[in-house]
PDB file of N, CA and C in Angstrom:
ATOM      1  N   UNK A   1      82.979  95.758  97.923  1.00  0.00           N
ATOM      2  CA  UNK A   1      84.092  96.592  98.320  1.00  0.00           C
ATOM      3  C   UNK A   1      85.040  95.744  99.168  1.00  0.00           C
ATOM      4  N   UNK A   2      86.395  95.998  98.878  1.00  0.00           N
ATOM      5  CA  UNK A   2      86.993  94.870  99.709  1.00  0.00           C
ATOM      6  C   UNK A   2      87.342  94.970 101.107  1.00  0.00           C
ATOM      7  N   UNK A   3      87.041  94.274 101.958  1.00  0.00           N
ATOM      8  CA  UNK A   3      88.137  94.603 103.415  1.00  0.00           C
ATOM      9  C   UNK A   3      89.278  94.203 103.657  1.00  0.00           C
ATOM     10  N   UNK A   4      90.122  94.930 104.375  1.00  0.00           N
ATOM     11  CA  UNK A   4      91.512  94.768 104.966  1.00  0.00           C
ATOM     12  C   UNK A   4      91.445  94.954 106.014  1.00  0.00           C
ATOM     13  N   UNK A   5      92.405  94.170 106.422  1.00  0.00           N
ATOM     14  CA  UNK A   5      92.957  94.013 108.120  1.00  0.00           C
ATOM     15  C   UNK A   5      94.030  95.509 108.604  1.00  0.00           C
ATOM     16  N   UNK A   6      93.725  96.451 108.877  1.00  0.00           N
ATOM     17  CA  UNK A   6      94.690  97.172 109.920  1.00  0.00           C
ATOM     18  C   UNK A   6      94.601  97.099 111.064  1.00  0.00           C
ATOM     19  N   UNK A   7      95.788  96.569 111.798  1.00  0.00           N
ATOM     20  CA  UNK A   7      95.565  96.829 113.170  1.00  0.00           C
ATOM     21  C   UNK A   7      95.996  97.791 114.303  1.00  0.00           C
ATOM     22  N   UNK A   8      96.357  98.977 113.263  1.00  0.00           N
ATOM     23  CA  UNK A   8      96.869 100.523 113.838  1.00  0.00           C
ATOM     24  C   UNK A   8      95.604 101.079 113.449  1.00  0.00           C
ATOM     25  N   UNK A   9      94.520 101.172 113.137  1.00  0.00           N
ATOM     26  CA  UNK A   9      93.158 101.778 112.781  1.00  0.00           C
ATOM     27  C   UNK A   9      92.791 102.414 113.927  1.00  0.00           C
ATOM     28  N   UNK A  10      92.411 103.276 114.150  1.00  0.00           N
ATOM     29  CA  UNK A  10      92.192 104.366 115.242  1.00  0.00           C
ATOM     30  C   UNK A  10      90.772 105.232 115.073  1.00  0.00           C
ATOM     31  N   UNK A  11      89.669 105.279 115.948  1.00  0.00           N
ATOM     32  CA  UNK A  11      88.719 106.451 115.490  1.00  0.00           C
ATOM     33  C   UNK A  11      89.002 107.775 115.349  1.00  0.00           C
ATOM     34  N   UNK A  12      90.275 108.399 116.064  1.00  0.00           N
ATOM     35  CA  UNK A  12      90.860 109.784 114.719  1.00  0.00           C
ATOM     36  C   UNK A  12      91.738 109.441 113.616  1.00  0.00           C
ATOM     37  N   UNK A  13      91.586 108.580 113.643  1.00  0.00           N
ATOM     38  CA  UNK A  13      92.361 108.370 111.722  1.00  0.00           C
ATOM     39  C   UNK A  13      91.575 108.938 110.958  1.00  0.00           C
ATOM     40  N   UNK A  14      92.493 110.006 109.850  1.00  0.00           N
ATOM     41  CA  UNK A  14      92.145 110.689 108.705  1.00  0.00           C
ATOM     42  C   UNK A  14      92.692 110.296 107.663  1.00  0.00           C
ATOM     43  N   UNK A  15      94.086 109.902 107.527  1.00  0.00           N
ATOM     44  CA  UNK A  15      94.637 109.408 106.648  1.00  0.00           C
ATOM     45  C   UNK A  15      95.668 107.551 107.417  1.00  0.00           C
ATOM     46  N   UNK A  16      95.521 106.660 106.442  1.00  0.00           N
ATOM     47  CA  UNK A  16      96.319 105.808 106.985  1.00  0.00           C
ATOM     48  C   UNK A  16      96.831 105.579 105.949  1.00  0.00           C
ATOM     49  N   UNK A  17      98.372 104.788 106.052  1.00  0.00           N
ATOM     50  CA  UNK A  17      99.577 104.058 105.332  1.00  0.00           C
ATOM     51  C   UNK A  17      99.407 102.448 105.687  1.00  0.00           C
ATOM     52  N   UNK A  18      99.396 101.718 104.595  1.00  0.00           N
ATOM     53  CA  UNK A  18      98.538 100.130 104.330  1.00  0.00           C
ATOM     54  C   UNK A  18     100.875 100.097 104.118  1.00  0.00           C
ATOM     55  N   UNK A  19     101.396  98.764 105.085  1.00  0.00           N
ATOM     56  CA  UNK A  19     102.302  98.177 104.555  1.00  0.00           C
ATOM     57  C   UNK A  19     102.221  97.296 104.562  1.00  0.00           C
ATOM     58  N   UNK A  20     103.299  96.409 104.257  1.00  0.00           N
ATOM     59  CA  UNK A  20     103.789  94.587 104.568  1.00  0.00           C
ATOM     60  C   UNK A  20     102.500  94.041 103.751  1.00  0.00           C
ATOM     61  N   UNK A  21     102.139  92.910 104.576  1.00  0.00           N
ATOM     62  CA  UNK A  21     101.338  91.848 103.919  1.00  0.00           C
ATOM     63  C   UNK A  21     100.163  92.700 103.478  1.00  0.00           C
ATOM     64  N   UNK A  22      99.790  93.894 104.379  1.00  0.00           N
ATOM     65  CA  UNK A  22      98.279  94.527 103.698  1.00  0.00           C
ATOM     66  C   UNK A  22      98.229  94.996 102.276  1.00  0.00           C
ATOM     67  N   UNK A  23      99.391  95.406 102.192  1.00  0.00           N
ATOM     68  CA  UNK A  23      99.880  96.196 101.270  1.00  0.00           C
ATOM     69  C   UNK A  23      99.711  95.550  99.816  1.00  0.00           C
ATOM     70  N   UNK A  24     100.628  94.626  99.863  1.00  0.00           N
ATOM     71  CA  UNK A  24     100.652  93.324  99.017  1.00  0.00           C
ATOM     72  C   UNK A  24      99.063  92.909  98.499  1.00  0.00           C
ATOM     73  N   UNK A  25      98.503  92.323  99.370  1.00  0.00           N
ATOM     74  CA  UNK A  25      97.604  92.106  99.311  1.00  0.00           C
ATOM     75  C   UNK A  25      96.745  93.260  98.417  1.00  0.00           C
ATOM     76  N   UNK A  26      96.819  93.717  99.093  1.00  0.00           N
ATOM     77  CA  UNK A  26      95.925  94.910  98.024  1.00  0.00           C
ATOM     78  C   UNK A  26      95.977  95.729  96.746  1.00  0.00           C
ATOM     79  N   UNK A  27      97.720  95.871  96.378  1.00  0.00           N
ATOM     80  CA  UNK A  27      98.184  96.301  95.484  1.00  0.00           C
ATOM     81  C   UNK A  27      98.528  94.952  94.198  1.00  0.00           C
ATOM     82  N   UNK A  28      99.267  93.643  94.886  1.00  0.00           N
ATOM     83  CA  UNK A  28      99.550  92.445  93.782  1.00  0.00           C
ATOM     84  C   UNK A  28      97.986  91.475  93.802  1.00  0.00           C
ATOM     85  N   UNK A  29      97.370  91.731  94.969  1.00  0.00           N
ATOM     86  CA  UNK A  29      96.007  90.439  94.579  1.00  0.00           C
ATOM     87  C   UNK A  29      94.677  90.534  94.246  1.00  0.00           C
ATOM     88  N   UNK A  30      94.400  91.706  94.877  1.00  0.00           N
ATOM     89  CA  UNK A  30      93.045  92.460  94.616  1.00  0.00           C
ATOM     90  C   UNK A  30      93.519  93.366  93.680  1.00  0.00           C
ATOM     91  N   UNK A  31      94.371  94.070  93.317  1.00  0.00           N
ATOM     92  CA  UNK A  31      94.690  95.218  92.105  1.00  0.00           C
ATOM     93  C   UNK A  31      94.018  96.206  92.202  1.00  0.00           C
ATOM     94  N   UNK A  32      93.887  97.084  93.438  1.00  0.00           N
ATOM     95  CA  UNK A  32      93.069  97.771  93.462  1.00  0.00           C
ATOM     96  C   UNK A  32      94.279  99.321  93.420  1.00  0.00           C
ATOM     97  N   UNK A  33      93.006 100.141  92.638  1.00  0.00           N
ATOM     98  CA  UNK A  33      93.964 101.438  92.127  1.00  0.00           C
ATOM     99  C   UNK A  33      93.629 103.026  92.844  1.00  0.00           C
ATOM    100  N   UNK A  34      94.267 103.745  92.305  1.00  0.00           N
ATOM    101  CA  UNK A  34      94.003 104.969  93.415  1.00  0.00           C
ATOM    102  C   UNK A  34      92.529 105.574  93.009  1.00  0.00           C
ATOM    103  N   UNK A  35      92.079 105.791  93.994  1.00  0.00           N
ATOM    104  CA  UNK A  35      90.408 105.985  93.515  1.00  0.00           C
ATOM    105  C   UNK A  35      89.665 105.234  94.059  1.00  0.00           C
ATOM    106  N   UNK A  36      89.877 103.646  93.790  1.00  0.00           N
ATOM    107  CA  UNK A  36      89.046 102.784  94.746  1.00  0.00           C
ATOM    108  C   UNK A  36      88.782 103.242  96.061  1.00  0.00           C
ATOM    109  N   UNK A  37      87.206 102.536  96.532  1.00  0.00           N
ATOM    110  CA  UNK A  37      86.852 102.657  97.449  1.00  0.00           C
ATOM    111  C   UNK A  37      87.533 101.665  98.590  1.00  0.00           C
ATOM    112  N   UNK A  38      87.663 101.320  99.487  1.00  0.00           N
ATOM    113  CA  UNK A  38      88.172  99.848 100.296  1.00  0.00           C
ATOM    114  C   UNK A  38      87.518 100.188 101.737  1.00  0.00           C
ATOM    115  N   UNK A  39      87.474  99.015 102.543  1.00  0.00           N
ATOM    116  CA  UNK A  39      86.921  99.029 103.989  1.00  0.00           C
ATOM    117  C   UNK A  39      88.134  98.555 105.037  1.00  0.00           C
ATOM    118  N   UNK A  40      88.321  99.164 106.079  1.00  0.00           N
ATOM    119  CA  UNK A  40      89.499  98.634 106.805  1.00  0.00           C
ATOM    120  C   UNK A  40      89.321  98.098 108.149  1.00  0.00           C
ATOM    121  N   UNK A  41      89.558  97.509 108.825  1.00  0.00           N
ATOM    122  CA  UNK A  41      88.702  97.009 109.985  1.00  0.00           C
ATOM    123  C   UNK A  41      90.033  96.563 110.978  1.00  0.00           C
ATOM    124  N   UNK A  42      89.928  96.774 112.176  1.00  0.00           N
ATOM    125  CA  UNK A  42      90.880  96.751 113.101  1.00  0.00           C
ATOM    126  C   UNK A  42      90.541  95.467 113.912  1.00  0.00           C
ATOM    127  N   UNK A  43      89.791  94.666 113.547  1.00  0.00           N
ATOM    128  CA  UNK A  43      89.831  93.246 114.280  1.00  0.00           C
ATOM    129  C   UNK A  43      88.472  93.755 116.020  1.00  0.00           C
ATOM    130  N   UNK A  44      88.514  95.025 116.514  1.00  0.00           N
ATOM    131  CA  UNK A  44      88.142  95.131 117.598  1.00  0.00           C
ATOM    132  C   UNK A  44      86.782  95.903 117.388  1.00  0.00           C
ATOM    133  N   UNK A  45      86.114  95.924 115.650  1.00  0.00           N
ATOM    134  CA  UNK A  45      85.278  96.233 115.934  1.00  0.00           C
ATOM    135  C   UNK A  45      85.057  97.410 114.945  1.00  0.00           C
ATOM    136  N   UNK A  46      86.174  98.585 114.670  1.00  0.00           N
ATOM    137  CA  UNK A  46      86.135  99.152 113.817  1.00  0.00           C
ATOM    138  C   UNK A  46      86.446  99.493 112.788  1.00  0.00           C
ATOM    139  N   UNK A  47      84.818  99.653 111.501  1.00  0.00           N
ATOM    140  CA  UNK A  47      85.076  99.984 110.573  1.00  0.00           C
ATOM    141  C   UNK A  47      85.573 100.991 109.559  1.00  0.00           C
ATOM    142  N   UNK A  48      86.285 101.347 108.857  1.00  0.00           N
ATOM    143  CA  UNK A  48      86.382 102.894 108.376  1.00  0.00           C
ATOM    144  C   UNK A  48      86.400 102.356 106.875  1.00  0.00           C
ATOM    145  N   UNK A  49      85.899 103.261 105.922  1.00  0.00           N
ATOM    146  CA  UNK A  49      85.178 103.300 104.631  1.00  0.00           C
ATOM    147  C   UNK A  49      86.220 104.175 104.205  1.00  0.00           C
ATOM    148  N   UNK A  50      87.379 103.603 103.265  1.00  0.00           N
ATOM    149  CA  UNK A  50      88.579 104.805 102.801  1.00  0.00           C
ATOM    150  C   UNK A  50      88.268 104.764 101.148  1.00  0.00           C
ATOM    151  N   UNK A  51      88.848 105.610 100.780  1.00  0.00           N
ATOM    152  CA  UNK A  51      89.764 105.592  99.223  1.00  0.00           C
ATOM    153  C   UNK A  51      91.157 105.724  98.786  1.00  0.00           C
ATOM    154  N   UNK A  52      91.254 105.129  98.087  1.00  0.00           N
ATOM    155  CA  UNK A  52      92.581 105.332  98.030  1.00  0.00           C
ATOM    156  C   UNK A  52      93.564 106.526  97.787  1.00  0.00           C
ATOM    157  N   UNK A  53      94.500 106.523  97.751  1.00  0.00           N
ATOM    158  CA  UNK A  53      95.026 108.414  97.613  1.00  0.00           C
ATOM    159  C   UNK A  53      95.902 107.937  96.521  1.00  0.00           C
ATOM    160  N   UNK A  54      96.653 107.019  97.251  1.00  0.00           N
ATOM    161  CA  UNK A  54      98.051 106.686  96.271  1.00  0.00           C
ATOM    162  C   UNK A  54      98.873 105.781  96.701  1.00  0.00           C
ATOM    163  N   UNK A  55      99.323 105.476  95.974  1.00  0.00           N
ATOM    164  CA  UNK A  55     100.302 103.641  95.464  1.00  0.00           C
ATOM    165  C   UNK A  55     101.573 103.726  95.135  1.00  0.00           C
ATOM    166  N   UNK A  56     102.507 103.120  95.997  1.00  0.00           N
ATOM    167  CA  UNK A  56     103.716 103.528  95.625  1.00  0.00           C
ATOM    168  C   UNK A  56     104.050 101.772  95.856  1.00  0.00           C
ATOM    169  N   UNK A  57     105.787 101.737  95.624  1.00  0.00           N
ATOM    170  CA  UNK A  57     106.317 100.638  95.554  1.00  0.00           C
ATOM    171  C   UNK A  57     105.797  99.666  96.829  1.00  0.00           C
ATOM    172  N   UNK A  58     106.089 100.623  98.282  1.00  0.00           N
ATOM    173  CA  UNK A  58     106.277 100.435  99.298  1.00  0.00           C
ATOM    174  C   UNK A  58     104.628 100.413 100.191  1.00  0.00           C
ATOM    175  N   UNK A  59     104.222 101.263  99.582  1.00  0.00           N
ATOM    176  CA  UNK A  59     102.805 101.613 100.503  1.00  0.00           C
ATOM    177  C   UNK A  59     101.567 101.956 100.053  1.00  0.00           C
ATOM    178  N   UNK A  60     100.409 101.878 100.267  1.00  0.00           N
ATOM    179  CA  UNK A  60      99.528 102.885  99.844  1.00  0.00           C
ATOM    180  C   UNK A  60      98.892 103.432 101.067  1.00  0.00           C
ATOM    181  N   UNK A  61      98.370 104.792 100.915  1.00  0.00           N
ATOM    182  CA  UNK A  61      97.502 105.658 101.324  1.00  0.00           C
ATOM    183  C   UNK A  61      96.359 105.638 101.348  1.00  0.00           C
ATOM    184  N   UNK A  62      95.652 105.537 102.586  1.00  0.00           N
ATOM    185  CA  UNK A  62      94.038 105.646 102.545  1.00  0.00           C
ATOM    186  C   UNK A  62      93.242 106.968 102.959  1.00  0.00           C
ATOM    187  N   UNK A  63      92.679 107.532 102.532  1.00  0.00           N
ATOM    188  CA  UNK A  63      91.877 108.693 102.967  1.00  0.00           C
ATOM    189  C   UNK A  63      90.650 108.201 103.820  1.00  0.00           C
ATOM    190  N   UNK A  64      90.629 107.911 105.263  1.00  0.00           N
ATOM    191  CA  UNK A  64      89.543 108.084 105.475  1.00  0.00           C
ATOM    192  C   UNK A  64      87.742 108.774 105.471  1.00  0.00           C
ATOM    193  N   UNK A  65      86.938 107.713 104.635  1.00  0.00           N
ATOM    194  CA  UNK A  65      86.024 108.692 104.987  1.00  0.00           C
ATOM    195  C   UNK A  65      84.730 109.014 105.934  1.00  0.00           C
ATOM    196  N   UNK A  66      84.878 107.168 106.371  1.00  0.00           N
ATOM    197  CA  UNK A  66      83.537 107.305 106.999  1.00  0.00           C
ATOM    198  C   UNK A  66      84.195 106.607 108.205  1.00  0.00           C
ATOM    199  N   UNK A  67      83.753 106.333 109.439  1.00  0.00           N
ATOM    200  CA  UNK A  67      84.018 105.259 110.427  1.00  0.00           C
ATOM    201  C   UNK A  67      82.985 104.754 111.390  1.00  0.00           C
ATOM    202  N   UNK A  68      83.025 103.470 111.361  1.00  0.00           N
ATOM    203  CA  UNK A  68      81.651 102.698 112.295  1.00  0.00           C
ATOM    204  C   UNK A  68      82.130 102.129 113.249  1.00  0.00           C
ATOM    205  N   UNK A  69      81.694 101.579 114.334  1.00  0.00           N
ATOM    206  CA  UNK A  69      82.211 100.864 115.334  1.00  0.00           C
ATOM    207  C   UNK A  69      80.789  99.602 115.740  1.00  0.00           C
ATOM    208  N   UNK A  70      81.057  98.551 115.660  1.00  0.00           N
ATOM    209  CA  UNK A  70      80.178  97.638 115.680  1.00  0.00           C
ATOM    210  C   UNK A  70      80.587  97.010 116.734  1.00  0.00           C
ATOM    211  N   UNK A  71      79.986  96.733 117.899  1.00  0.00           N
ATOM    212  CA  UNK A  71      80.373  96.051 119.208  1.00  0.00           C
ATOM    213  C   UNK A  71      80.355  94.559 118.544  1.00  0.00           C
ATOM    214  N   UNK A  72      81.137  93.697 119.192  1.00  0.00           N
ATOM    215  CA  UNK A  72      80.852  92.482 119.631  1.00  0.00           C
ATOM    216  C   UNK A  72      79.364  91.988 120.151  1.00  0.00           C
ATOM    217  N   UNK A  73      78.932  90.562 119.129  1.00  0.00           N
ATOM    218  CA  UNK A  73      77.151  89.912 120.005  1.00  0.00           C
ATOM    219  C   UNK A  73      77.446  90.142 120.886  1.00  0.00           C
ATOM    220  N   UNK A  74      76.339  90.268 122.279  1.00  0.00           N
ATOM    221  CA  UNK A  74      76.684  90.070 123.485  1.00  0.00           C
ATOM    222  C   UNK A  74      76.368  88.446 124.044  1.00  0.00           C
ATOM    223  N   UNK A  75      76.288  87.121 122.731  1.00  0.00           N
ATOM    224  CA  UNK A  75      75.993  85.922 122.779  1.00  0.00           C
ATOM    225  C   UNK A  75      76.968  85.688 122.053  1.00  0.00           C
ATOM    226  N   UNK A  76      77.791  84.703 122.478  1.00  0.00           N
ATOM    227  CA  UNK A  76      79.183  84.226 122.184  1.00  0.00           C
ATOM    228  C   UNK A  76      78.343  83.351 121.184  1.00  0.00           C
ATOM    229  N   UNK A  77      79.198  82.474 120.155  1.00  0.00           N
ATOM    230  CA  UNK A  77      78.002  81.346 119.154  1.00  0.00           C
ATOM    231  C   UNK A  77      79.268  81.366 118.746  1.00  0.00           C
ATOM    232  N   UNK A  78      78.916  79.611 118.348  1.00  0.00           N
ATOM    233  CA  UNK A  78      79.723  78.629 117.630  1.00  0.00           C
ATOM    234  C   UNK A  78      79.238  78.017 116.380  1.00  0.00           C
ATOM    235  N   UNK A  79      80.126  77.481 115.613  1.00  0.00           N
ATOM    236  CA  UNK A  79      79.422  76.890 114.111  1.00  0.00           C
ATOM    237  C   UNK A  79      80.606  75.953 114.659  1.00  0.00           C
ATOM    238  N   UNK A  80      79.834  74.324 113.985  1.00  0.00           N
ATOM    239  CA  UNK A  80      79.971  73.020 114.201  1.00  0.00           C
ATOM    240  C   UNK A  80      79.651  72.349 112.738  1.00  0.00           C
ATOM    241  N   UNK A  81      80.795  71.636 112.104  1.00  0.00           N
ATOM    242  CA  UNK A  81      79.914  70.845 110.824  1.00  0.00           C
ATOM    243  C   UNK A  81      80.138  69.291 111.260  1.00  0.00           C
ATOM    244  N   UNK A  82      79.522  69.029 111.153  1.00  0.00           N
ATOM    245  CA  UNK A  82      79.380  67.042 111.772  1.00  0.00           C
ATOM    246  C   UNK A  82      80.109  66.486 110.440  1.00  0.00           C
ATOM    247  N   UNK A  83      81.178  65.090 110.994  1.00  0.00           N
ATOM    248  CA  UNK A  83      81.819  64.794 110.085  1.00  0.00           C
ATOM    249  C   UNK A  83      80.802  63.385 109.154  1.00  0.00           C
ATOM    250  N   UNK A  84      81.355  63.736 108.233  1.00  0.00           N
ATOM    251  CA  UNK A  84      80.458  62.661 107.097  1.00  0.00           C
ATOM    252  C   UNK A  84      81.118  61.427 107.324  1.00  0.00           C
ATOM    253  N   UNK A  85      80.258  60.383 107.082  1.00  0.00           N
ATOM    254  CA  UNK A  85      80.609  59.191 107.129  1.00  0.00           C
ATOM    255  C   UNK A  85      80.894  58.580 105.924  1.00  0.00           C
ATOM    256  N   UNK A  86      81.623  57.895 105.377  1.00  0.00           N
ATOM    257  CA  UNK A  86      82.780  57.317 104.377  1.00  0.00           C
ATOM    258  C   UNK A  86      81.699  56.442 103.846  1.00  0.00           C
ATOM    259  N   UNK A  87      81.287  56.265 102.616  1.00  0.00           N
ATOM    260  CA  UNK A  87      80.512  55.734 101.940  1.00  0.00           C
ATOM    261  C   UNK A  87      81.423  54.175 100.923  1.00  0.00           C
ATOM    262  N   UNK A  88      80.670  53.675 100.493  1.00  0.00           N
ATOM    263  CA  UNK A  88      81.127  52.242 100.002  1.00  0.00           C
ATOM    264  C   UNK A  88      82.200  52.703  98.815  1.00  0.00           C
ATOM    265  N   UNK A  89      83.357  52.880  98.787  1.00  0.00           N
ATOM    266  CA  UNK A  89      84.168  53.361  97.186  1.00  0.00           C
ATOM    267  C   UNK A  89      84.680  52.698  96.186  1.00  0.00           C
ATOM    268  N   UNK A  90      84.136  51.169  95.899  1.00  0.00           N
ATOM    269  CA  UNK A  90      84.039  50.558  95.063  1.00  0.00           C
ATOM    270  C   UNK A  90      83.225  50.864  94.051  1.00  0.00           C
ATOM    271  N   UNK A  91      83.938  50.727  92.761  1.00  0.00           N
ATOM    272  CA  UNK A  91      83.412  51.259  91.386  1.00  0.00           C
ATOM    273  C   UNK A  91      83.268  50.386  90.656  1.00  0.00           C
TER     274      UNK A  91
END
């Protein structure tokens, strides 16, 4: 199911309006149609589980149906990749 970035996502949201880049994104790259399921996530944690309502030039409509809220680890963590060392490139 795909996720999107809203960052007007609210825990009383019932219905939301996806514009600009979300929009795009979801209507020209993923192609997703009215009916689909989608996940929307506000960057701070919460999730909401929509469908779509409807697709217009400008916007689409999400019906909220479910919503989660997932705290932040309470252990900050980092990922590190060590750089490779340059091997002999004579052929």
């Amino acid at each position: 199911m795909p996720s999107l970035y809203c960052n007007h996502l609210n825990p009383n949201d019932k219905l939301i309006n996806l514009e600009g880049e979300e929009f795009h994104h979801l209507a020209h790259v993923k192609r997703i149609t009215v009916g689909q399921k989608v996940i929307l996530n506000n960057g701070k944690g919460l999730l909401a589980e929509g469908v779509i309502r409807q697709i217009t030039k400008q916007n689409a409509q999400v019906d909220i149906v479910s919503q989660n809220y997932t705290p932040y680890p309470e252990r900050s963590f980092a990922i590190a990749f060590a750089l490779l060392k340059t091997g002999m490139t004579s052929y």
